[in-house]
N, C-alpha and C. Protein backbone atom coordinates (compact mmCIF):
# COMPACT_ATOMS: atom_id res chain seq x y z
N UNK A 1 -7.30 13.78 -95.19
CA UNK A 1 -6.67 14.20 -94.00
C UNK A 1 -7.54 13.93 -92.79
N UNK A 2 -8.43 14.01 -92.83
CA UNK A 2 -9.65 13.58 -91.88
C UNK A 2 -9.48 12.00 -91.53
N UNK A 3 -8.76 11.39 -92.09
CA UNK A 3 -9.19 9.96 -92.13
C UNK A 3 -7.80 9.99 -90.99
N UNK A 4 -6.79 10.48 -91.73
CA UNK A 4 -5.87 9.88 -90.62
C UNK A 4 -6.10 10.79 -89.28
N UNK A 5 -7.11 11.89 -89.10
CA UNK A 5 -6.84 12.36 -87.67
C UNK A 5 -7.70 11.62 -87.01
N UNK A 6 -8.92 10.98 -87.84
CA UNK A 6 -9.28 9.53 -86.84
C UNK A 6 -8.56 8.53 -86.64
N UNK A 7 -8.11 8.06 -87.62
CA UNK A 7 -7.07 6.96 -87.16
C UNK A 7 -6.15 7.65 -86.13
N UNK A 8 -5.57 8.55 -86.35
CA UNK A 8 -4.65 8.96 -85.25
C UNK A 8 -5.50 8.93 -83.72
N UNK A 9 -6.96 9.70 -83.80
CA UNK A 9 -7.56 9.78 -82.53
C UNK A 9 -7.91 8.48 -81.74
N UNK A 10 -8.25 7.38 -83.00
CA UNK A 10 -8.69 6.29 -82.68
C UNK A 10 -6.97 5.54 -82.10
N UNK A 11 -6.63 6.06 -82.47
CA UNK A 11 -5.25 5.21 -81.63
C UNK A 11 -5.08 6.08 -80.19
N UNK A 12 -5.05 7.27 -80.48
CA UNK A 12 -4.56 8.05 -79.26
C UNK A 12 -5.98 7.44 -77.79
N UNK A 13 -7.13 7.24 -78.62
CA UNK A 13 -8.25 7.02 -77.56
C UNK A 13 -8.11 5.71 -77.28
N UNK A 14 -7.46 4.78 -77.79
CA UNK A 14 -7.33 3.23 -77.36
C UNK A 14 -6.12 3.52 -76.04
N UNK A 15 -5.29 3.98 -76.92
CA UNK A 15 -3.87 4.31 -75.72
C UNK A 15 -4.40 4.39 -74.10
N UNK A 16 -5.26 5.96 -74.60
CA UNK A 16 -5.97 6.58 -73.51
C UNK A 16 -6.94 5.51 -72.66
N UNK A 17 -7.44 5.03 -73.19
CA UNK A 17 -8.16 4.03 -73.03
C UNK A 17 -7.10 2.60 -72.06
N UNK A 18 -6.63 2.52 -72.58
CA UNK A 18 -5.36 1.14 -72.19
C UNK A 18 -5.15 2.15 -70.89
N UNK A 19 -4.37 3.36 -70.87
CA UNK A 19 -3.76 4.52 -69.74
C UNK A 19 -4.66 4.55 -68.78
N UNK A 20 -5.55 4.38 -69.01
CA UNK A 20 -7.07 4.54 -67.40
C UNK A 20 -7.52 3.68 -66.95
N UNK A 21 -7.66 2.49 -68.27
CA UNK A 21 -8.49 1.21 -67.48
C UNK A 21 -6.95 0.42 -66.75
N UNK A 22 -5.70 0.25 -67.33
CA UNK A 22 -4.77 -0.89 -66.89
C UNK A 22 -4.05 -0.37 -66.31
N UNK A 23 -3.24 0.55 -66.83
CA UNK A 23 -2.04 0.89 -66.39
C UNK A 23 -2.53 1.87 -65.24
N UNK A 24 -2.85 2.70 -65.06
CA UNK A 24 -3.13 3.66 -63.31
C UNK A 24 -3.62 2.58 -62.78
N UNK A 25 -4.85 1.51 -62.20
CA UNK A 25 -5.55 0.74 -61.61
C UNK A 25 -4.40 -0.34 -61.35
N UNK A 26 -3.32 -0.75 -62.46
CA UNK A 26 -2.40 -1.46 -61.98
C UNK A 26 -0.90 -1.36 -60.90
N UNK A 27 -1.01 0.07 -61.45
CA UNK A 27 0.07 0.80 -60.38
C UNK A 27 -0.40 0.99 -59.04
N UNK A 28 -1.92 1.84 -59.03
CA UNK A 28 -2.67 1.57 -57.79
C UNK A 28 -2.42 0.53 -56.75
N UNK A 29 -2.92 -0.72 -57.94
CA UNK A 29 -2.49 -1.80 -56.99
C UNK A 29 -1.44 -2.41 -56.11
N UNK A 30 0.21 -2.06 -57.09
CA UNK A 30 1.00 -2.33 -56.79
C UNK A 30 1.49 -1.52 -55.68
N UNK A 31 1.32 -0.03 -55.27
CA UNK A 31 1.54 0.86 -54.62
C UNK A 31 0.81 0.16 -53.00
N UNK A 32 -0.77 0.03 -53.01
CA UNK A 32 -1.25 -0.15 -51.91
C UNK A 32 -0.79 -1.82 -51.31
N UNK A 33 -0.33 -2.80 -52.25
CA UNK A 33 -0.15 -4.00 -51.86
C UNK A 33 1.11 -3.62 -51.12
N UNK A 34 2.14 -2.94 -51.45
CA UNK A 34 3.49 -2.63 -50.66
C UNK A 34 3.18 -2.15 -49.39
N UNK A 35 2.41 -1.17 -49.41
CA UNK A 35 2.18 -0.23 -47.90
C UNK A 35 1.29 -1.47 -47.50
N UNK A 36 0.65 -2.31 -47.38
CA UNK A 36 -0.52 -2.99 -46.83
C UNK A 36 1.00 -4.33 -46.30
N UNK A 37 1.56 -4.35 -47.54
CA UNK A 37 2.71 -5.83 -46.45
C UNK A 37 3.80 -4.87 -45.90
N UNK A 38 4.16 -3.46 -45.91
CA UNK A 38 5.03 -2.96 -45.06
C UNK A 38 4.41 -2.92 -43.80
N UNK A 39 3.39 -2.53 -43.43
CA UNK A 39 2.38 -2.54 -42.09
C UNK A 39 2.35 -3.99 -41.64
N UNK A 40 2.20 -4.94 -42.43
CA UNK A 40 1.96 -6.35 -42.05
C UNK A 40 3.67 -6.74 -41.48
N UNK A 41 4.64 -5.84 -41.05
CA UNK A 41 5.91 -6.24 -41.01
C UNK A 41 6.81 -7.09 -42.20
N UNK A 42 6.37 -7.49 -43.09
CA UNK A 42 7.43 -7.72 -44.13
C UNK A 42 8.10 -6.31 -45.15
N UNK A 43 9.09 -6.73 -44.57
CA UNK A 43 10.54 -6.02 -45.58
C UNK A 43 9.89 -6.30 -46.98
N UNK A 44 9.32 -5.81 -47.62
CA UNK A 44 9.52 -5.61 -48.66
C UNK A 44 10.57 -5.08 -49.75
N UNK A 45 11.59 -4.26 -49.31
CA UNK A 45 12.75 -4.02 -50.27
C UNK A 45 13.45 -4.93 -50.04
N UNK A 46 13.85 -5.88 -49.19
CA UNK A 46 15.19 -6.54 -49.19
C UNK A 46 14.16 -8.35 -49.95
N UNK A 47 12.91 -8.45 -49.94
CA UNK A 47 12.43 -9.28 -50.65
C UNK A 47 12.53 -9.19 -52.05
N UNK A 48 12.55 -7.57 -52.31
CA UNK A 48 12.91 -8.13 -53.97
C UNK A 48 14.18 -7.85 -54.36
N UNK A 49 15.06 -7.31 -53.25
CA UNK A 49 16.50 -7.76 -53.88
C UNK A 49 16.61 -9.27 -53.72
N UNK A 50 16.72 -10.03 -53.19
CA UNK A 50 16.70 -11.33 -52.63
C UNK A 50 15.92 -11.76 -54.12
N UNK A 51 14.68 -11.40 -54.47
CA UNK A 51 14.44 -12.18 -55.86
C UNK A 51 14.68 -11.95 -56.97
N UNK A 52 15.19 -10.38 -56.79
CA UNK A 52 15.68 -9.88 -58.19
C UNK A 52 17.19 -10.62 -58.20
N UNK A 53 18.30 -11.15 -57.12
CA UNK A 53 19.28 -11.82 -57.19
C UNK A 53 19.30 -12.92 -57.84
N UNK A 54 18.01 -13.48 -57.91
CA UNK A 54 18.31 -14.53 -58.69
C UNK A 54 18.80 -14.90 -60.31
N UNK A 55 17.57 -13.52 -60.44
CA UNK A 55 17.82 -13.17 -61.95
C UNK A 55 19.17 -13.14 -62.99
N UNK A 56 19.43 -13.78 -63.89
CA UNK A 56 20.82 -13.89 -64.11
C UNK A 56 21.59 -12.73 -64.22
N UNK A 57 20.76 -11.33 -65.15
CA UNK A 57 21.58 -10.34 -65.88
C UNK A 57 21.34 -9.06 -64.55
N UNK A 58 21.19 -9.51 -63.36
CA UNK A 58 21.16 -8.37 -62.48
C UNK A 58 22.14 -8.81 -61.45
N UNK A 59 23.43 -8.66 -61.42
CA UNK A 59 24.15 -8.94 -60.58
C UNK A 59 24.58 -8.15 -59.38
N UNK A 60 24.13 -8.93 -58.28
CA UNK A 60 24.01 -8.48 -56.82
C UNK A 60 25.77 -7.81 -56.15
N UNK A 61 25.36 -7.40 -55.38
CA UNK A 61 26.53 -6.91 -54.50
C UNK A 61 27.39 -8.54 -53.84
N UNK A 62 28.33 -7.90 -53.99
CA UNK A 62 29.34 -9.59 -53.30
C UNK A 62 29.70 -9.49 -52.46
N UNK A 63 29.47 -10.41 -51.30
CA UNK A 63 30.04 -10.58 -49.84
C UNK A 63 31.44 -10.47 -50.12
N UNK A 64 31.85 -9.99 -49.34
CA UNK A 64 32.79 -10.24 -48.83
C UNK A 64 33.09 -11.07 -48.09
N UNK A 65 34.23 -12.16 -47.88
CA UNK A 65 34.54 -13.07 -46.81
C UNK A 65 35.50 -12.84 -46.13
N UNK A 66 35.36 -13.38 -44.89
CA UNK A 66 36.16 -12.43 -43.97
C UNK A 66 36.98 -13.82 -43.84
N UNK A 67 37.96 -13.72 -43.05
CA UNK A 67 38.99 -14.94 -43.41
C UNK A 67 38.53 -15.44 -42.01
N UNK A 68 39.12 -16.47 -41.36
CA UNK A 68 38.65 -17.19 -40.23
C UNK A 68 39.01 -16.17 -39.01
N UNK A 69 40.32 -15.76 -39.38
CA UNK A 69 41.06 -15.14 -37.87
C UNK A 69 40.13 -14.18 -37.81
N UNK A 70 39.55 -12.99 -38.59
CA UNK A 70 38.68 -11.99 -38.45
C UNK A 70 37.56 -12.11 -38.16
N UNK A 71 36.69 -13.41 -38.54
CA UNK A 71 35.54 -13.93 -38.16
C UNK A 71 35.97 -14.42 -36.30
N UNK A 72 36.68 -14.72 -36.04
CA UNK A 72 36.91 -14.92 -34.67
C UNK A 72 37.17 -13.63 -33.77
N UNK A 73 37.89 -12.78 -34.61
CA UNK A 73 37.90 -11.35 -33.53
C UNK A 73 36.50 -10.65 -33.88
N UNK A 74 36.09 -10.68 -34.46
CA UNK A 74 34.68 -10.08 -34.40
C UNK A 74 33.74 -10.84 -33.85
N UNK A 75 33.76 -12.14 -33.69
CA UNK A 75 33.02 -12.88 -33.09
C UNK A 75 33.07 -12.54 -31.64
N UNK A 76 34.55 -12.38 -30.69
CA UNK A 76 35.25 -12.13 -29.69
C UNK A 76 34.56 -11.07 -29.00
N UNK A 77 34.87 -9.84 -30.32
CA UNK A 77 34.47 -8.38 -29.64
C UNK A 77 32.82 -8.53 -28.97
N UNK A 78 32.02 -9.13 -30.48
CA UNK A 78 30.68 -8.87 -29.90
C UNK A 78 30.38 -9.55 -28.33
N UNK A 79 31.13 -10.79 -28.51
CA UNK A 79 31.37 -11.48 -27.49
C UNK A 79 31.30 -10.57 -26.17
N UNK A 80 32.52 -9.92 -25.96
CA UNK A 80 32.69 -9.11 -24.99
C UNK A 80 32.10 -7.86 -25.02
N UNK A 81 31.26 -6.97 -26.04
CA UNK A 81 30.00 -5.94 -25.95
C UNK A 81 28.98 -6.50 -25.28
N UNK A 82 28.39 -8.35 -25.32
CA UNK A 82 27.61 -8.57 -24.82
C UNK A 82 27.13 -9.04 -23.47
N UNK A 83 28.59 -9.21 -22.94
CA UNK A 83 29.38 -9.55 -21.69
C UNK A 83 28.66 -7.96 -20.82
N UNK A 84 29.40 -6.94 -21.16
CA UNK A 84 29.62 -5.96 -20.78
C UNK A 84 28.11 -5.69 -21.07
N UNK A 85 26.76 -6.00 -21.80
CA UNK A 85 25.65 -5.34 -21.70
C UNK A 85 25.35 -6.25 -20.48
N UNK A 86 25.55 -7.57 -20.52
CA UNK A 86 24.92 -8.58 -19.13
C UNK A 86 25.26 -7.98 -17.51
N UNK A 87 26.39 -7.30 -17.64
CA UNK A 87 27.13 -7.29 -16.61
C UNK A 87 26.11 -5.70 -15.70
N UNK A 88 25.86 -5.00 -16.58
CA UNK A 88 25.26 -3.47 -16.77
C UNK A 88 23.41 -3.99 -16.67
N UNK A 89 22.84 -4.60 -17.09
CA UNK A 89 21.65 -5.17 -17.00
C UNK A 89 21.22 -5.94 -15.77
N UNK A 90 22.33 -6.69 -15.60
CA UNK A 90 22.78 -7.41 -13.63
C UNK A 90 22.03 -6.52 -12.62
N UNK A 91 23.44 -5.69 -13.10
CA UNK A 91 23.21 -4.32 -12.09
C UNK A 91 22.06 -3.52 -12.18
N UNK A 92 21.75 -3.40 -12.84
CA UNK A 92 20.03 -2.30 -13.10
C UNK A 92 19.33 -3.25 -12.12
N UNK A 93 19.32 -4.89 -12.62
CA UNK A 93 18.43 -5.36 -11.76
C UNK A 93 18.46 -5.73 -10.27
N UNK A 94 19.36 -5.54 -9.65
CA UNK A 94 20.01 -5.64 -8.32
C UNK A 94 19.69 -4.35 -7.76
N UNK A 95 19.53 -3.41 -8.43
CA UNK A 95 19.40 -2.07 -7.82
C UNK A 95 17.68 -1.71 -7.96
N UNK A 96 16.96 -2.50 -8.59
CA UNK A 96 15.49 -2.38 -8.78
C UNK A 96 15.24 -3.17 -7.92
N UNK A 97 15.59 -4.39 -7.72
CA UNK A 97 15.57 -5.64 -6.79
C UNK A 97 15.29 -4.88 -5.40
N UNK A 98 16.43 -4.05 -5.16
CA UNK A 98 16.44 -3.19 -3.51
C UNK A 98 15.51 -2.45 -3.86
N UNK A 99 15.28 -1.30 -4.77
CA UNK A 99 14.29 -0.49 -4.61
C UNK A 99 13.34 -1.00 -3.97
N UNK A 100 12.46 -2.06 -4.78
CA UNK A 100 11.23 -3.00 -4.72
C UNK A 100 11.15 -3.42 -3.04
N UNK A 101 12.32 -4.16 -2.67
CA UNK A 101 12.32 -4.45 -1.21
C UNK A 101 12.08 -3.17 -0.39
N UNK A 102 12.73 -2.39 -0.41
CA UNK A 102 12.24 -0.44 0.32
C UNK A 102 11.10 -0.34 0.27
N UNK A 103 10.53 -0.04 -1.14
CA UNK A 103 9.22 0.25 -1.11
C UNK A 103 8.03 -0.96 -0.38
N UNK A 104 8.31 -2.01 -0.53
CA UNK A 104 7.62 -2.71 0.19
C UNK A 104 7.64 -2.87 2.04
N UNK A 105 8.54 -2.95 2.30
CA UNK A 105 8.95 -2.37 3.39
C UNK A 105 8.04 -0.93 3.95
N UNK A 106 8.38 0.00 3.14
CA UNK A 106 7.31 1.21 3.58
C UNK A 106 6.21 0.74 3.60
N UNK A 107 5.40 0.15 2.53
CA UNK A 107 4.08 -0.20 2.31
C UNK A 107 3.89 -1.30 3.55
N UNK A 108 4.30 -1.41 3.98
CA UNK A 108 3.71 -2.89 4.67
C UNK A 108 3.76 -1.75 6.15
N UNK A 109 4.79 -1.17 6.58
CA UNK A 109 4.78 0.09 7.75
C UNK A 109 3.75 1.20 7.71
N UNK A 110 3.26 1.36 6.51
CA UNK A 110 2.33 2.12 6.02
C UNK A 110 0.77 1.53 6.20
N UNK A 111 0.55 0.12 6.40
CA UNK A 111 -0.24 -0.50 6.46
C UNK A 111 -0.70 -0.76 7.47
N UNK A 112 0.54 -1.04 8.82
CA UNK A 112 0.30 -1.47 9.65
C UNK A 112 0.25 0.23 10.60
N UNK A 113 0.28 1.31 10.70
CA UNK A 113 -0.08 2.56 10.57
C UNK A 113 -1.32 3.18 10.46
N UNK A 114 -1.55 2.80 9.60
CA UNK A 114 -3.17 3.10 9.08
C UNK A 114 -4.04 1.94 9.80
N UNK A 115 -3.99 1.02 9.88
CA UNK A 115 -4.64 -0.45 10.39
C UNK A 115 -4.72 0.32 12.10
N UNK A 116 -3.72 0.41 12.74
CA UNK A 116 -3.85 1.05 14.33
C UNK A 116 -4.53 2.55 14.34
N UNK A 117 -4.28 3.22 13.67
CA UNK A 117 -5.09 4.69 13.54
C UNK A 117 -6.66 4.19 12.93
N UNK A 118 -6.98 3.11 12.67
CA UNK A 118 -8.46 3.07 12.24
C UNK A 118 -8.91 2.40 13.74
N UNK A 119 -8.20 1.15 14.33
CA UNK A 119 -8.43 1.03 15.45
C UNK A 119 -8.79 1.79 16.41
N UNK A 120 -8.01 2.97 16.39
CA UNK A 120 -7.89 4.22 17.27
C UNK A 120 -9.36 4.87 17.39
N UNK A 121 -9.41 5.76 16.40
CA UNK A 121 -10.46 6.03 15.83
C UNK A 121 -12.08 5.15 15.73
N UNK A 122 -11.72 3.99 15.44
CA UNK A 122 -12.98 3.22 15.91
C UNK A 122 -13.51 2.80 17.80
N UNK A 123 -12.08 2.95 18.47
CA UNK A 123 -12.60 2.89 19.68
C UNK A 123 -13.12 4.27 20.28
N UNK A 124 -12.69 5.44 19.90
CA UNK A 124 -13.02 6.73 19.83
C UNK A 124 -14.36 6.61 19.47
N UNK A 125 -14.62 6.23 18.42
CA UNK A 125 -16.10 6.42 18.07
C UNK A 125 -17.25 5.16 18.76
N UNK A 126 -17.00 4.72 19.20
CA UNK A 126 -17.79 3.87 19.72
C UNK A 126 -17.64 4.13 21.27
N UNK A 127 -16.73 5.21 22.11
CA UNK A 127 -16.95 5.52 23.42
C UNK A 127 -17.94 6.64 23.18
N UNK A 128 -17.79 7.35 21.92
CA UNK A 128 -18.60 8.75 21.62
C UNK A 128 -20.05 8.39 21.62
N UNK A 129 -20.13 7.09 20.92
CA UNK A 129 -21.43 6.65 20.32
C UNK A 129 -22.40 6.77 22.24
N UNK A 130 -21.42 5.56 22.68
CA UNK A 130 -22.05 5.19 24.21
C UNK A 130 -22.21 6.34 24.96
N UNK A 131 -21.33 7.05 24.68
CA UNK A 131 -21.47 8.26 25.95
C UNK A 131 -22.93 9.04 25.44
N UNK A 132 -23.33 8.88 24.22
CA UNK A 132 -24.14 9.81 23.77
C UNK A 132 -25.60 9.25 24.34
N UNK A 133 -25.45 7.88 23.80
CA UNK A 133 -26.77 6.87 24.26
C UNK A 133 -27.03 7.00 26.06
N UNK A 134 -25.81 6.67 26.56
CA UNK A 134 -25.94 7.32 28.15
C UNK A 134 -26.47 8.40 28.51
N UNK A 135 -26.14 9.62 27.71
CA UNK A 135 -26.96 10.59 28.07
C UNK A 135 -28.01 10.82 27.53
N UNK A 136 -28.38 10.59 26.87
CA UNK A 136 -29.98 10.56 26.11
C UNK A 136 -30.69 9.54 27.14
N UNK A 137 -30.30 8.21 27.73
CA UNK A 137 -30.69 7.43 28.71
C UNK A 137 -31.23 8.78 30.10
N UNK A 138 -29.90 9.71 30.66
CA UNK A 138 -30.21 10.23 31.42
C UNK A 138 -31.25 11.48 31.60
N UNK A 139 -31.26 11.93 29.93
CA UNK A 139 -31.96 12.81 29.98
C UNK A 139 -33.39 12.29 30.27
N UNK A 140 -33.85 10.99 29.17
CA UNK A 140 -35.18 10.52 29.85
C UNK A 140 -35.35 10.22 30.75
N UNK A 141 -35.01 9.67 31.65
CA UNK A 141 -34.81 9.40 33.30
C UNK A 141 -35.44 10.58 33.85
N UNK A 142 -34.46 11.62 33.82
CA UNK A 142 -34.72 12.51 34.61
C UNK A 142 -36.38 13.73 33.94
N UNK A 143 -36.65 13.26 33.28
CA UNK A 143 -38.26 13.84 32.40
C UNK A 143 -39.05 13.31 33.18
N UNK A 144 -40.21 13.90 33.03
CA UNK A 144 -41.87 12.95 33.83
C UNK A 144 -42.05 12.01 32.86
N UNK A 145 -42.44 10.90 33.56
CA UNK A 145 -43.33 9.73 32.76
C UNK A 145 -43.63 10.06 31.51
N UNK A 146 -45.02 10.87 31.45
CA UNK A 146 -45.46 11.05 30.12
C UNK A 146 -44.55 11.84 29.44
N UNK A 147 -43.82 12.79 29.43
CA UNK A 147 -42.95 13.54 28.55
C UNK A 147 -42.22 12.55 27.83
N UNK A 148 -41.49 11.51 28.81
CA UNK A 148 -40.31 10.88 28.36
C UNK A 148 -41.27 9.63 27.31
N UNK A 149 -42.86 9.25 27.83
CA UNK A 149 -43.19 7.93 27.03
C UNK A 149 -43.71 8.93 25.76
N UNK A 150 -44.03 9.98 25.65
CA UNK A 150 -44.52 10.84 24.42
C UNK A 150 -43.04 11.04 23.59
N UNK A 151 -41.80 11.19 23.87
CA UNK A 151 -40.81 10.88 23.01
C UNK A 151 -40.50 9.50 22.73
N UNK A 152 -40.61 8.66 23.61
CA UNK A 152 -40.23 6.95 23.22
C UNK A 152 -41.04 6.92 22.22
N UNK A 153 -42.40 6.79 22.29
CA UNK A 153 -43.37 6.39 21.37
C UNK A 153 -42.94 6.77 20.14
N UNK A 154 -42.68 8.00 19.91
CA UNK A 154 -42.27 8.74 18.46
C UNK A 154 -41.09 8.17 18.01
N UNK A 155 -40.15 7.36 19.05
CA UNK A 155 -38.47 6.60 18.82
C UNK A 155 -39.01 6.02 17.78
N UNK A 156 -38.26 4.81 16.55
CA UNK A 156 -38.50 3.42 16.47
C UNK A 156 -37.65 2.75 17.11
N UNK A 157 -38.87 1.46 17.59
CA UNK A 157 -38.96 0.99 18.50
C UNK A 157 -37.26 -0.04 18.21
N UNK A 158 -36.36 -0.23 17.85
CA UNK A 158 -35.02 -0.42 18.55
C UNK A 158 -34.36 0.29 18.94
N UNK A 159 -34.16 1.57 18.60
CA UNK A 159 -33.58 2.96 19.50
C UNK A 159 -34.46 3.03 20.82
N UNK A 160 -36.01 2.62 20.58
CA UNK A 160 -36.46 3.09 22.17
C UNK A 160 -36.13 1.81 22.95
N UNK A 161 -36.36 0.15 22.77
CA UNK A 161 -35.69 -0.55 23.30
C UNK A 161 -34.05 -0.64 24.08
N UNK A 162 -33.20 0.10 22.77
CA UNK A 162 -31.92 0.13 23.79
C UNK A 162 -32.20 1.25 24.65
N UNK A 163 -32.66 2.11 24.69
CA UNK A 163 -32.51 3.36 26.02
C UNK A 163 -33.36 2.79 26.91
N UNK A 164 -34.58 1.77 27.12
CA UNK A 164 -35.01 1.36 27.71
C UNK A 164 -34.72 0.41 28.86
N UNK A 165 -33.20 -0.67 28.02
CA UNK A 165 -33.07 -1.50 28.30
C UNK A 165 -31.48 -1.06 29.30
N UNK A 166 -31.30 0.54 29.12
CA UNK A 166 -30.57 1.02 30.12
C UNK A 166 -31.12 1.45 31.15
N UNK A 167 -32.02 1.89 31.38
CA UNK A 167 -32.89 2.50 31.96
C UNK A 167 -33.02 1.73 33.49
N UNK A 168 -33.10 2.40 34.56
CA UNK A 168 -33.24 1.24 36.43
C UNK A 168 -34.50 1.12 35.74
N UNK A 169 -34.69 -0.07 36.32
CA UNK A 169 -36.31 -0.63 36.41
C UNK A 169 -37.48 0.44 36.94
N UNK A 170 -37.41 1.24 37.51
CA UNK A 170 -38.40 2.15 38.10
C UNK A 170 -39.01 3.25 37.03
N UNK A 171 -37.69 3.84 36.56
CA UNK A 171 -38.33 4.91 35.28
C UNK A 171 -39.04 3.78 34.16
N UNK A 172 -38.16 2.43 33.63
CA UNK A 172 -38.24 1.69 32.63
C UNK A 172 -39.94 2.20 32.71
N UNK A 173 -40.69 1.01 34.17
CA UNK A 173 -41.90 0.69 34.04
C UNK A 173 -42.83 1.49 33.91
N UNK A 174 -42.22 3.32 35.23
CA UNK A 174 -43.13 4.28 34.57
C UNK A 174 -43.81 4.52 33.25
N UNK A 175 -42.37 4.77 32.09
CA UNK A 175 -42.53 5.00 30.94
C UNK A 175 -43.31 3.66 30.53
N UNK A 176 -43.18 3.09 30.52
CA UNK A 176 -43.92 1.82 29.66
C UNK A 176 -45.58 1.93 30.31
N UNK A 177 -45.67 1.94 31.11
CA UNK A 177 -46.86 1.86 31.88
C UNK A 177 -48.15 3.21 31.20
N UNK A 178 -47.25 4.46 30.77
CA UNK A 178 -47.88 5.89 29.73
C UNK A 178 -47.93 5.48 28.57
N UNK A 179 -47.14 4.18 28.05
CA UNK A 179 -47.25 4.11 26.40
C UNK A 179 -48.80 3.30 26.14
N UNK A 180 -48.92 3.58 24.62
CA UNK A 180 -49.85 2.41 24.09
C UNK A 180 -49.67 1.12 24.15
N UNK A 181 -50.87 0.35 25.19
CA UNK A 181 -50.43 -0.84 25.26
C UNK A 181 -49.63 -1.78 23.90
N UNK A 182 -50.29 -1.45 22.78
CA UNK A 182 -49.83 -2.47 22.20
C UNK A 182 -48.00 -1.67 21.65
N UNK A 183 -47.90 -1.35 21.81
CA UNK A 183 -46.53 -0.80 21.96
C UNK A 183 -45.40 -0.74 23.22
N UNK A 184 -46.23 -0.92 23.92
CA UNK A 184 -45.09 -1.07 25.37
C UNK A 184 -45.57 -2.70 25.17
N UNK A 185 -46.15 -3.87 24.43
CA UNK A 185 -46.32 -5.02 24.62
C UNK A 185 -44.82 -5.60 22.92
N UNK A 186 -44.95 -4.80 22.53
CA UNK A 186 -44.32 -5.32 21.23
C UNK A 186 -42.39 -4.99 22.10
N UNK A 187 -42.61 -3.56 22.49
CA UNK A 187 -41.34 -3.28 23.27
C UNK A 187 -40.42 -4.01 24.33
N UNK A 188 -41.48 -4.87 25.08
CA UNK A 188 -41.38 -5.98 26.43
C UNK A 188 -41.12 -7.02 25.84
N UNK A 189 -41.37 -7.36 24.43
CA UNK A 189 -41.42 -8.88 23.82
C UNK A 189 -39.56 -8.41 23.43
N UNK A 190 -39.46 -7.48 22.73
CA UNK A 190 -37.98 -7.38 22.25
C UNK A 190 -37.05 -6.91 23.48
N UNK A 191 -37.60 -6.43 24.60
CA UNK A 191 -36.59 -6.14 25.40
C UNK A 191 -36.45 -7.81 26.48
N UNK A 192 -37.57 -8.60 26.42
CA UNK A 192 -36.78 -10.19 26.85
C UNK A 192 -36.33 -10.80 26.06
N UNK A 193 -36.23 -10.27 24.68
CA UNK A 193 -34.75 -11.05 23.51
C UNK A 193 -33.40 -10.57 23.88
């Protein structure tokens, strides 16, 4: 009795054996190759009806044929569903067509808007700028010599050049005349550029 529950085991462990190494690893395969060409866009079910049709003893579903006159009214209808989608698609685009023109229209009014308000604003700021330099001109003017050449000196020297180069000739030379020569000489070279 021992003999046949090895033989029996020895069969049941080959089985088992055949069950783990082929058959799961082969189903595996077949399972992930489907999902891997369904993702790749091939139909896979209607590929193996299509090859299982060939097969003699599996007989497929039968067309039906439609007779000519019916193939022409169905031909007709779609005909005129597709009429009627062109006609509806026209229109969407005729009405996006205008949108597009509106909105551009704004945008370009919108542009030319903003373009004059920066104008605006830039001549604003550049009377602000001058008026400011004018008075900083007047305030040194009206200082003593040395006060006003003890702030120039501390300027750099293109801020003290333009207030200089507003300046009447009389204060100009005072102030220049209190600075360090070699600084009222570097100042005289850029104020005859």
């Amino acid at each position: 009795m021992s003999k046949k529950n090895k033989q029996k085991e020895k069969s049941q462990s080959k089985f088992m054996a055949f069950f783990m190494v082929v058959l799961i690893p082969a189903v595996f395969a077949i399972i992930l190759a489907v999902v891997l060409l369904y993702y790749l866009g091939i139909n896979v079910g209607d590929t193996v009806k299509q090859a299982a049709s060939f097969l003699p003893f599996i007989e497929g579903e039968e067309e039906q044929e439609l007779s000519d006159e019916e193939l022409v009214a169905q031909l007709e209808h779609e005909n005129q569903s597709f009429s009627q989608q062109i006609q509806q698609l026209e229109s969407e685009l005729e009405a996006r067509n205008e949108e597009i023109a509106e909105l551009e229209e704004q945008l370009s009014e919108e542009e030319s808007d903003s373009a004059s308000t920066e104008e605006i604003e830039g001549a604003a700021d550049l009377e602000e700028v001058t008026t400011d330099v004018n008075d900083i001109v007047k305030t040194l003017e009206n200082m003593t010599g040395s006060k006003a050449a003890d702030i120039v000196s501390e300027l750099p020297e293109d801020e003290a050049v333009t207030y200089l180069r507003l300046m009447n000739v009389n204060n100009r030379s005072d102030i220049l005349g209190r600075l360090d020569p070699e600084l009222a000489a570097q100042i005289l070279g850029q104020l005859s550029n």
